[in-house]
N, C-alpha and C. Protein backbone atom coordinates (compact mmCIF):
# COMPACT_ATOMS: atom_id res chain seq x y z
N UNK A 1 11.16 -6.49 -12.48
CA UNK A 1 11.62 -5.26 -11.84
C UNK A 1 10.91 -4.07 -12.47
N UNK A 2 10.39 -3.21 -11.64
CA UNK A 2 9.73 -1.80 -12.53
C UNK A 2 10.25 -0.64 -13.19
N UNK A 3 9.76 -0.07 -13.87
CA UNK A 3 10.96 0.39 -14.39
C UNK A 3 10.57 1.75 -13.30
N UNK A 4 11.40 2.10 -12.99
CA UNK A 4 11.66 3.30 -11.57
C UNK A 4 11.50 5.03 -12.01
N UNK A 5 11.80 4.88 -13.44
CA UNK A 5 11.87 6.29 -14.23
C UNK A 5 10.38 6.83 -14.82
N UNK A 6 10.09 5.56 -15.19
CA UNK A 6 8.44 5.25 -15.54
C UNK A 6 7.53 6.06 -14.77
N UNK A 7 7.50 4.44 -13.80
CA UNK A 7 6.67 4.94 -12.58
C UNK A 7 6.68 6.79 -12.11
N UNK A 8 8.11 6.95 -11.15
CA UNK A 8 7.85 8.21 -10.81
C UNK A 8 7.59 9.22 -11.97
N UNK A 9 7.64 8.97 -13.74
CA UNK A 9 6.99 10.32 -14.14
C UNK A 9 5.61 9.87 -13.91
N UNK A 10 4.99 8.73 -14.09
CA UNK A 10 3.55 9.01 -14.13
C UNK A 10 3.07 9.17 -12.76
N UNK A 11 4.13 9.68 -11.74
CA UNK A 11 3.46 9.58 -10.33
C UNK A 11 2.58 11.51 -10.65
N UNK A 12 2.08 11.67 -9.34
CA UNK A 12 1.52 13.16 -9.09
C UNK A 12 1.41 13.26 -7.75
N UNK A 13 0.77 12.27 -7.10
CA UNK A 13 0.42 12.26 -5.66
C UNK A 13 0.81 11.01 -5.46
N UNK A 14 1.59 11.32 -4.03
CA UNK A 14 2.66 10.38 -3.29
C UNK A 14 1.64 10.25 -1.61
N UNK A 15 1.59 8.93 -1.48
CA UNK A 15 0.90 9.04 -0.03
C UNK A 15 1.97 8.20 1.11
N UNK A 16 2.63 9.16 2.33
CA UNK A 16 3.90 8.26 2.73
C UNK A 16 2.91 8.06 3.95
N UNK A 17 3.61 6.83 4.51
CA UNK A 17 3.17 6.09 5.23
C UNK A 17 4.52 5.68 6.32
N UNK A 18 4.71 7.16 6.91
CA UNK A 18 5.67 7.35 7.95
C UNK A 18 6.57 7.32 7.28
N UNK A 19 7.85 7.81 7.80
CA UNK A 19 9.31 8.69 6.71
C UNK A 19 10.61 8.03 7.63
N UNK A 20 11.63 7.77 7.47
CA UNK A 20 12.89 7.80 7.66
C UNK A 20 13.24 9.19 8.37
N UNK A 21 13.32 10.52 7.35
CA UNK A 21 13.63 11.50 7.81
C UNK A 21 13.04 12.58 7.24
N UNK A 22 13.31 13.94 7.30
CA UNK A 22 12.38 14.88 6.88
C UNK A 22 12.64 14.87 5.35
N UNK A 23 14.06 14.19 4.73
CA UNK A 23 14.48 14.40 3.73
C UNK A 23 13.40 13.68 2.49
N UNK A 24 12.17 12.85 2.95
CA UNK A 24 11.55 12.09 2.10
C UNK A 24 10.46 13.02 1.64
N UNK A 25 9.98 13.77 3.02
CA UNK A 25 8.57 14.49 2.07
C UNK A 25 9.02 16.06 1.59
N UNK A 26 10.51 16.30 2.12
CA UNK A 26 11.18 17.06 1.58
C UNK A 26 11.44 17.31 0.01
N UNK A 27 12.11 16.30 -0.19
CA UNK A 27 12.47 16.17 -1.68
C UNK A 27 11.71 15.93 -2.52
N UNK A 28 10.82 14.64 -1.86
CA UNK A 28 9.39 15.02 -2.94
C UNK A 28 8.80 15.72 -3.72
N UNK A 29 8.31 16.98 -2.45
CA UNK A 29 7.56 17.83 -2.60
C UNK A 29 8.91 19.36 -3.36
N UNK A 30 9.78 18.98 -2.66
CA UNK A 30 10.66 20.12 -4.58
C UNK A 30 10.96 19.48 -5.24
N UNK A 31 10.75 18.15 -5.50
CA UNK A 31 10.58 17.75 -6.91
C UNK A 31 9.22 17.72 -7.93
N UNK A 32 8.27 18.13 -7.13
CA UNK A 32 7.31 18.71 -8.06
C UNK A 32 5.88 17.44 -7.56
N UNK A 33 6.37 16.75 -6.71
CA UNK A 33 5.30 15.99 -6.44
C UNK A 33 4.18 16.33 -5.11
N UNK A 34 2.72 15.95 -5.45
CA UNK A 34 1.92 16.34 -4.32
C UNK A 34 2.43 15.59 -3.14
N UNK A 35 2.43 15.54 -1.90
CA UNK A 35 3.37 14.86 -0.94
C UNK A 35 2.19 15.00 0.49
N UNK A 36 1.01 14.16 0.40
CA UNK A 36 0.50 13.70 1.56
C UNK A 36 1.01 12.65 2.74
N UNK A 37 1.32 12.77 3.96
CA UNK A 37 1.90 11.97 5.04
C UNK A 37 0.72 11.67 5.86
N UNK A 38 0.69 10.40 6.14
CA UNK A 38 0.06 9.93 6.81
C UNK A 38 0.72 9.82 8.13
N UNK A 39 0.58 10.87 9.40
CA UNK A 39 1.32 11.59 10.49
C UNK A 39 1.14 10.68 11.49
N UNK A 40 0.06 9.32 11.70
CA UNK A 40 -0.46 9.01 13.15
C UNK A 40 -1.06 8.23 13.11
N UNK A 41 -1.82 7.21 14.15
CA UNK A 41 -2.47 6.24 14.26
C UNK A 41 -3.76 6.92 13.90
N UNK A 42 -3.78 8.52 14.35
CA UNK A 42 -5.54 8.68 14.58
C UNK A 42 -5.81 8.81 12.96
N UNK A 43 -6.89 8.53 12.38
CA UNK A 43 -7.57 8.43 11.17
C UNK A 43 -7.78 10.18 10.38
N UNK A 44 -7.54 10.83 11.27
CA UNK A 44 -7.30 12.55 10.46
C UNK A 44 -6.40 13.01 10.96
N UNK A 45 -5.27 12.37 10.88
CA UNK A 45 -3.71 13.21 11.03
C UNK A 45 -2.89 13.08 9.81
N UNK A 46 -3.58 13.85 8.91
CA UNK A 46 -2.90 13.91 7.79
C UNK A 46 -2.07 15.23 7.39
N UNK A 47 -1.02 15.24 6.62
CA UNK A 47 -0.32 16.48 6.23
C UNK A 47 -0.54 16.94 5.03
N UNK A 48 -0.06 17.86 4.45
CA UNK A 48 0.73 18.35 2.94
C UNK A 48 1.71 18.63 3.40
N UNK A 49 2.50 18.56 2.50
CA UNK A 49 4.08 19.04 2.55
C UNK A 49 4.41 19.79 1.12
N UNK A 50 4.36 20.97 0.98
CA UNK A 50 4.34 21.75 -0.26
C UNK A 50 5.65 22.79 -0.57
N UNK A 51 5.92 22.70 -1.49
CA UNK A 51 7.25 23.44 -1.65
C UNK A 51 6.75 24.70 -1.94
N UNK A 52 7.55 25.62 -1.31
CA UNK A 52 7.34 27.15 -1.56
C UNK A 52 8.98 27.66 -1.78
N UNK A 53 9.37 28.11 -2.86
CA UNK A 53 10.53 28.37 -3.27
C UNK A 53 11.78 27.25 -2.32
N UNK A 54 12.64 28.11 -1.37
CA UNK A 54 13.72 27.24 -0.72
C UNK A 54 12.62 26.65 0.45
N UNK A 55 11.56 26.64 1.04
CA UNK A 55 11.20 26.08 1.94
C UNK A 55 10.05 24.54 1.76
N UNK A 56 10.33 23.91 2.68
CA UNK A 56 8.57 23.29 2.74
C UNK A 56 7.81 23.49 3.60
N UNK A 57 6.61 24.04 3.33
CA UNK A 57 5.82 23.89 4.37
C UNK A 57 4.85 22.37 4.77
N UNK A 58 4.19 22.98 5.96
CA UNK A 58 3.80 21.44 6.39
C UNK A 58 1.95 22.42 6.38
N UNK A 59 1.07 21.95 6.14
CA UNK A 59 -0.47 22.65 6.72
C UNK A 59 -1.19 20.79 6.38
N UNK A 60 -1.73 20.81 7.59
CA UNK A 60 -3.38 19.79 8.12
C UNK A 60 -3.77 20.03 7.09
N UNK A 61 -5.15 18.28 6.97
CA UNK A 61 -6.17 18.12 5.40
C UNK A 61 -7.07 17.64 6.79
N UNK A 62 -8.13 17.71 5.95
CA UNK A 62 -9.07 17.16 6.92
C UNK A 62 -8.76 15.63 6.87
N UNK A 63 -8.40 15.01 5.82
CA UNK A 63 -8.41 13.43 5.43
C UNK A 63 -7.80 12.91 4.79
N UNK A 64 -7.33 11.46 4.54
CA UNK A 64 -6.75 11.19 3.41
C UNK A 64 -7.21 11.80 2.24
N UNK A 65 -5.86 11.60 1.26
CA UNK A 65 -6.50 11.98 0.24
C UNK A 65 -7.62 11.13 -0.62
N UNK A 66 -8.03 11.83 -1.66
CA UNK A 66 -9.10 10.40 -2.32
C UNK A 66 -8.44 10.05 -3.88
N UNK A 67 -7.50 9.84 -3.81
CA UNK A 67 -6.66 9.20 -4.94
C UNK A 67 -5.31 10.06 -4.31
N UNK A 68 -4.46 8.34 -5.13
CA UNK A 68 -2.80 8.89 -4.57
C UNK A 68 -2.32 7.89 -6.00
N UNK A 69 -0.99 7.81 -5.81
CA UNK A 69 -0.35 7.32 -7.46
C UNK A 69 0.83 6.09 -6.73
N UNK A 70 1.40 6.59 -5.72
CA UNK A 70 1.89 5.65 -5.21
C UNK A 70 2.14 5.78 -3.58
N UNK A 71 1.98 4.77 -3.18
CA UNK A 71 2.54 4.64 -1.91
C UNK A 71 3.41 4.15 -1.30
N UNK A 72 4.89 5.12 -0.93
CA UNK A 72 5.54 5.12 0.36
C UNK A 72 5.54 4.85 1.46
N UNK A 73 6.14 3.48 2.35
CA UNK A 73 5.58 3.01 3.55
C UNK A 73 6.96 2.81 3.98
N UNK A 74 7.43 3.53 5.04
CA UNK A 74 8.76 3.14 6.46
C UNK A 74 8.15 2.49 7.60
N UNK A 75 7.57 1.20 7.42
CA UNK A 75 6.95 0.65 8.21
C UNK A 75 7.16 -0.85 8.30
N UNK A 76 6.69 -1.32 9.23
CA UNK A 76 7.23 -2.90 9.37
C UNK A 76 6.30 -4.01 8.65
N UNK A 77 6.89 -4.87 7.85
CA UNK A 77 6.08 -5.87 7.09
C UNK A 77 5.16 -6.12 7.98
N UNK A 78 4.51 -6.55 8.94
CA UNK A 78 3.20 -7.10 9.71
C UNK A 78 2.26 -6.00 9.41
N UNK A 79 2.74 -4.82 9.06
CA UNK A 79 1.09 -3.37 8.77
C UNK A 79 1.23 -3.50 7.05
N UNK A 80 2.20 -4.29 6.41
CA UNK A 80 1.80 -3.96 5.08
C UNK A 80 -0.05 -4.46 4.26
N UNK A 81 -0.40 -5.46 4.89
CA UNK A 81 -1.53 -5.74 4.39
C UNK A 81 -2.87 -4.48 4.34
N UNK A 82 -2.21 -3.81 6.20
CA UNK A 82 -3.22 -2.42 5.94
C UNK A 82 -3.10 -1.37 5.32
N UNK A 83 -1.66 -1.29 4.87
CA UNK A 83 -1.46 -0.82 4.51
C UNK A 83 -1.70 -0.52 2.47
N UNK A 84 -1.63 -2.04 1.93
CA UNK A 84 -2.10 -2.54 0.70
C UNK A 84 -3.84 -2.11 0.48
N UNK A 85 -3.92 -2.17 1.41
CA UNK A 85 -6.04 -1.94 1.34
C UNK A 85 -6.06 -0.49 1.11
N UNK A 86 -5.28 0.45 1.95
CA UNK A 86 -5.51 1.86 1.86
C UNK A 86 -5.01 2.19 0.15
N UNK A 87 -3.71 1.55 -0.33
CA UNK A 87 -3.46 1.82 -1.06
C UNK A 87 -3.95 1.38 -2.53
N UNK A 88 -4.70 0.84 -2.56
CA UNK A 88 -6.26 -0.40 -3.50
C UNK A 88 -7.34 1.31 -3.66
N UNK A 89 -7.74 1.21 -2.09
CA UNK A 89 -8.90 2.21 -2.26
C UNK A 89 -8.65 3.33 -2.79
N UNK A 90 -7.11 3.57 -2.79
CA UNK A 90 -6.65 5.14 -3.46
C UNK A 90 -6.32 5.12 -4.98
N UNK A 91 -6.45 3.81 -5.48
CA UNK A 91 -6.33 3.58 -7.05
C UNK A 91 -4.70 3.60 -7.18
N UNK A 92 -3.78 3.24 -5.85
CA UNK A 92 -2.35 3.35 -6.19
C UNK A 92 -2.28 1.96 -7.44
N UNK A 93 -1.02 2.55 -7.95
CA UNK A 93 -0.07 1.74 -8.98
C UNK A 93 0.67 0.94 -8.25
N UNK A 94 1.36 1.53 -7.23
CA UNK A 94 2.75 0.92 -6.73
C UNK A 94 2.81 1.11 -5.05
N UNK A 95 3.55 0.32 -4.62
CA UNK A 95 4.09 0.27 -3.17
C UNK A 95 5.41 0.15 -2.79
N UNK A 96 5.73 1.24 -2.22
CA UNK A 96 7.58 1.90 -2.46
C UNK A 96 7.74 1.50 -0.41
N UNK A 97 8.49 0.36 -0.29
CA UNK A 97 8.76 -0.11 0.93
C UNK A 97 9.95 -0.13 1.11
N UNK A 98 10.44 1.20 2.68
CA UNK A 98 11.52 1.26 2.67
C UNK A 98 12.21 1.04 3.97
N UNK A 99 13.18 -0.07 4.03
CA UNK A 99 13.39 -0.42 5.42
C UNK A 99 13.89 0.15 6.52
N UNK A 100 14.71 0.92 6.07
CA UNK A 100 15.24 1.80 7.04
C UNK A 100 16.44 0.88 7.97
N UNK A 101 17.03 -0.06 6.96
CA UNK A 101 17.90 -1.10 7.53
C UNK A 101 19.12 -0.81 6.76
N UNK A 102 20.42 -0.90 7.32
CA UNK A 102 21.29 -1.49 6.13
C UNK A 102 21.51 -3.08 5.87
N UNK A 103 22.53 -3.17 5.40
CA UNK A 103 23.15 -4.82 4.62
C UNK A 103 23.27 -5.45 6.28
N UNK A 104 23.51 -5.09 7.07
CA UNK A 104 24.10 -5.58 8.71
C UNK A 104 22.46 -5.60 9.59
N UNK A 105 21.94 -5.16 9.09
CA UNK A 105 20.31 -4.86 10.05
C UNK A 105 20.46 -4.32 10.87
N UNK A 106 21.65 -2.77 10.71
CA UNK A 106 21.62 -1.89 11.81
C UNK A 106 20.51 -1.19 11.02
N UNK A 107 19.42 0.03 12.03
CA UNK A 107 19.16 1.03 11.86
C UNK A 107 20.02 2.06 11.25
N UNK A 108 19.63 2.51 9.49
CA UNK A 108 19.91 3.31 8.60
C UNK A 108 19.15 4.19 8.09
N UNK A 109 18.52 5.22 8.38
CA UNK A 109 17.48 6.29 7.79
C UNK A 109 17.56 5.95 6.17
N UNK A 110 18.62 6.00 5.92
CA UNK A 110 18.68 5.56 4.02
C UNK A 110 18.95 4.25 3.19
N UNK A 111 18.81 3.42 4.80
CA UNK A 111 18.98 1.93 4.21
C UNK A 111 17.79 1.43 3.68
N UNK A 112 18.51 0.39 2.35
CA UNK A 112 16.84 -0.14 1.71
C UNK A 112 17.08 -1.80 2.11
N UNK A 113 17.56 -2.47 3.16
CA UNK A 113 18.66 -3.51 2.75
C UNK A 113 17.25 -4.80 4.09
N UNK A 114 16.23 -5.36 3.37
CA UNK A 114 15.86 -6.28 3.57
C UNK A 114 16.34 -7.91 3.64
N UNK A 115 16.02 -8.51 4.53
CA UNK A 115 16.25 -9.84 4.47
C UNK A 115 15.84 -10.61 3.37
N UNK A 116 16.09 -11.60 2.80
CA UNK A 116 15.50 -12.10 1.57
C UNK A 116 14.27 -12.67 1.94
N UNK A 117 13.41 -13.04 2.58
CA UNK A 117 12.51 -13.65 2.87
C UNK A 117 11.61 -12.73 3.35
N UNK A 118 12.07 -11.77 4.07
CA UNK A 118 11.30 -10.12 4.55
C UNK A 118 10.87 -9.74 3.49
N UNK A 119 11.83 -9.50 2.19
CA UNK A 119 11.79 -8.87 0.58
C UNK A 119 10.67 -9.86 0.36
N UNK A 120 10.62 -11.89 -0.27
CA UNK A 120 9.62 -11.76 -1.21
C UNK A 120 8.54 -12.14 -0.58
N UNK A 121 8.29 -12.09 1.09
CA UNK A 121 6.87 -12.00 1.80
C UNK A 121 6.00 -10.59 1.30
N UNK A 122 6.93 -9.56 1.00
CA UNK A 122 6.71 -7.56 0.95
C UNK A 122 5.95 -8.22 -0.61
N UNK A 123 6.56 -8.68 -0.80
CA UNK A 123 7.00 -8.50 -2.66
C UNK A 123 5.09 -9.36 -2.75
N UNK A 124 5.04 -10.22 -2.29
CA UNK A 124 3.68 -11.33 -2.34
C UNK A 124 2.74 -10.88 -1.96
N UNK A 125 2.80 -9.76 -0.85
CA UNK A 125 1.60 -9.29 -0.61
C UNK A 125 1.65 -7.68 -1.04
N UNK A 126 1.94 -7.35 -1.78
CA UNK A 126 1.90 -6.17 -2.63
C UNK A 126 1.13 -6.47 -4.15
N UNK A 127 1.85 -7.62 -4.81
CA UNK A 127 1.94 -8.46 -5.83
C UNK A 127 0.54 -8.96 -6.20
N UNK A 128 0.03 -9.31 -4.88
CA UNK A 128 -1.12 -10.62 -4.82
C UNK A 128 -2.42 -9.49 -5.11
N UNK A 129 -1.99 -8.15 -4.50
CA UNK A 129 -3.23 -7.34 -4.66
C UNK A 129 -3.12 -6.19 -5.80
N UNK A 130 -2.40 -6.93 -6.78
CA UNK A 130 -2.13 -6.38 -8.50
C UNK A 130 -1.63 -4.64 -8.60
N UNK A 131 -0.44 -4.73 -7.75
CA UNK A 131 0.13 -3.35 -7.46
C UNK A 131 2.15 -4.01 -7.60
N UNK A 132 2.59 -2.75 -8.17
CA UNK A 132 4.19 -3.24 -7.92
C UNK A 132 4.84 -2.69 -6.92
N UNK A 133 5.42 -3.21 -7.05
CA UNK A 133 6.47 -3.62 -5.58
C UNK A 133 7.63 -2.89 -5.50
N UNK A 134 8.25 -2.27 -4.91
CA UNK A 134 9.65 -1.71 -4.85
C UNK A 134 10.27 -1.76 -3.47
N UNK A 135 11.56 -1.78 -2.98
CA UNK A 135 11.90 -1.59 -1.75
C UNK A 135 13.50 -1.48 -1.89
N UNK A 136 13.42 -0.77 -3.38
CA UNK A 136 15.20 0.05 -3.32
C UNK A 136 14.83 0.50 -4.41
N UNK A 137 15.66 1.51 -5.07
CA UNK A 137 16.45 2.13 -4.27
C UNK A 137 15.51 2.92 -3.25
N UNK A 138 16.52 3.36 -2.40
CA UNK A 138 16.16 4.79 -1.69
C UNK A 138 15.20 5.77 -2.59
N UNK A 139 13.88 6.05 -2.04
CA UNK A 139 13.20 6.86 -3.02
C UNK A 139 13.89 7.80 -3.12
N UNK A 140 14.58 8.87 -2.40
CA UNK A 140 15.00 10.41 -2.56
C UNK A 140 16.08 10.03 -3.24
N UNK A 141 16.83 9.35 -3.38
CA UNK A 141 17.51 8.65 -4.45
C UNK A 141 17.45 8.50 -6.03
N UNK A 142 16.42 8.07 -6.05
CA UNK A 142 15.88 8.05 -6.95
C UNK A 142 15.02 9.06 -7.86
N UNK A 143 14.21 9.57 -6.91
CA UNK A 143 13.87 11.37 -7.26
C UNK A 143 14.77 12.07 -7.90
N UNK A 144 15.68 12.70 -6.86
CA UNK A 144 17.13 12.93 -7.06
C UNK A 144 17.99 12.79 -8.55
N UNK A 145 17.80 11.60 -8.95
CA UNK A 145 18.83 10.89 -10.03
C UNK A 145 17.66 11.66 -11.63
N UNK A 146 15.95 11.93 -10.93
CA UNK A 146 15.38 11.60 -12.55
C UNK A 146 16.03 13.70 -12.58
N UNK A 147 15.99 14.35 -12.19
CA UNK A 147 16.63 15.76 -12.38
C UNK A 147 15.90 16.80 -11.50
């Protein structure tokens, strides 16, 4: 298991890979982290999400970024492999996979609640390409909890 306190201090740049709700690149980004979103299928629909006192703003990059620290993905296990390659080429540490399920497999914006076999398929192909694995808690959760 990683240690969760670790990781996010040595994070800086967060690359999400589609969100639950606004509350992910929200909190991020006033918690002090760089907060790039990957917005779209097309290959330059990228964001910032930057805190300016009580607000965030959102302003266009031309591109991904060219290094990220970890990657955030609300996406379905069958894109994690493309998702593992993007996150290789960006020198990520870690892969923060969040289901957006609860314990019942209803649709939950803050559910982290995988099937066991969903979990260590995520877990193997994260694993296999020498990156760690997470898929709970709730990142803003976790943000949240370090202060």
């Amino acid at each position: 298991m990683a240690d969760i306190a670790a990781l996010l201090s040595a994070t800086k740049t967060v690359l999400l890979v589609d969100w639950p709700s606004r509350d992910v690149p929200d909190t991020l980004a006033r918690h002090g982290f760089t907060v790039i979103s990957d917005e779209g299928p097309r290959s330059s629909a990228y964001m910032a999400y930057e805190a300016d006192r009580d607000e965030v703003r959102v302003r266009p990059l031309e591109g991904p970024p060219a290094t990220a620290d970890l990657v955030y993905a609300h996406r379905p296990i069958d894109e994690l492999p493309g998702i593992v390659e993007t996150a290789k080429r960006l020198g990520v540490r870690a892969v923060w996979l969040q289901s957006g399920r609860d314990s019942s497999g209803a649709k939950d914006p803050l559910g982290v609640s995988l099937p066991q076999e969903e979990s260590r398929k995520a877990r193997e192909i994260v694993e296999s390409a020498g990156l760690t694995y997470l898929d709970a808690p709730y990142i803003v959760d976790a943000v949240r909890a370090r202060g």
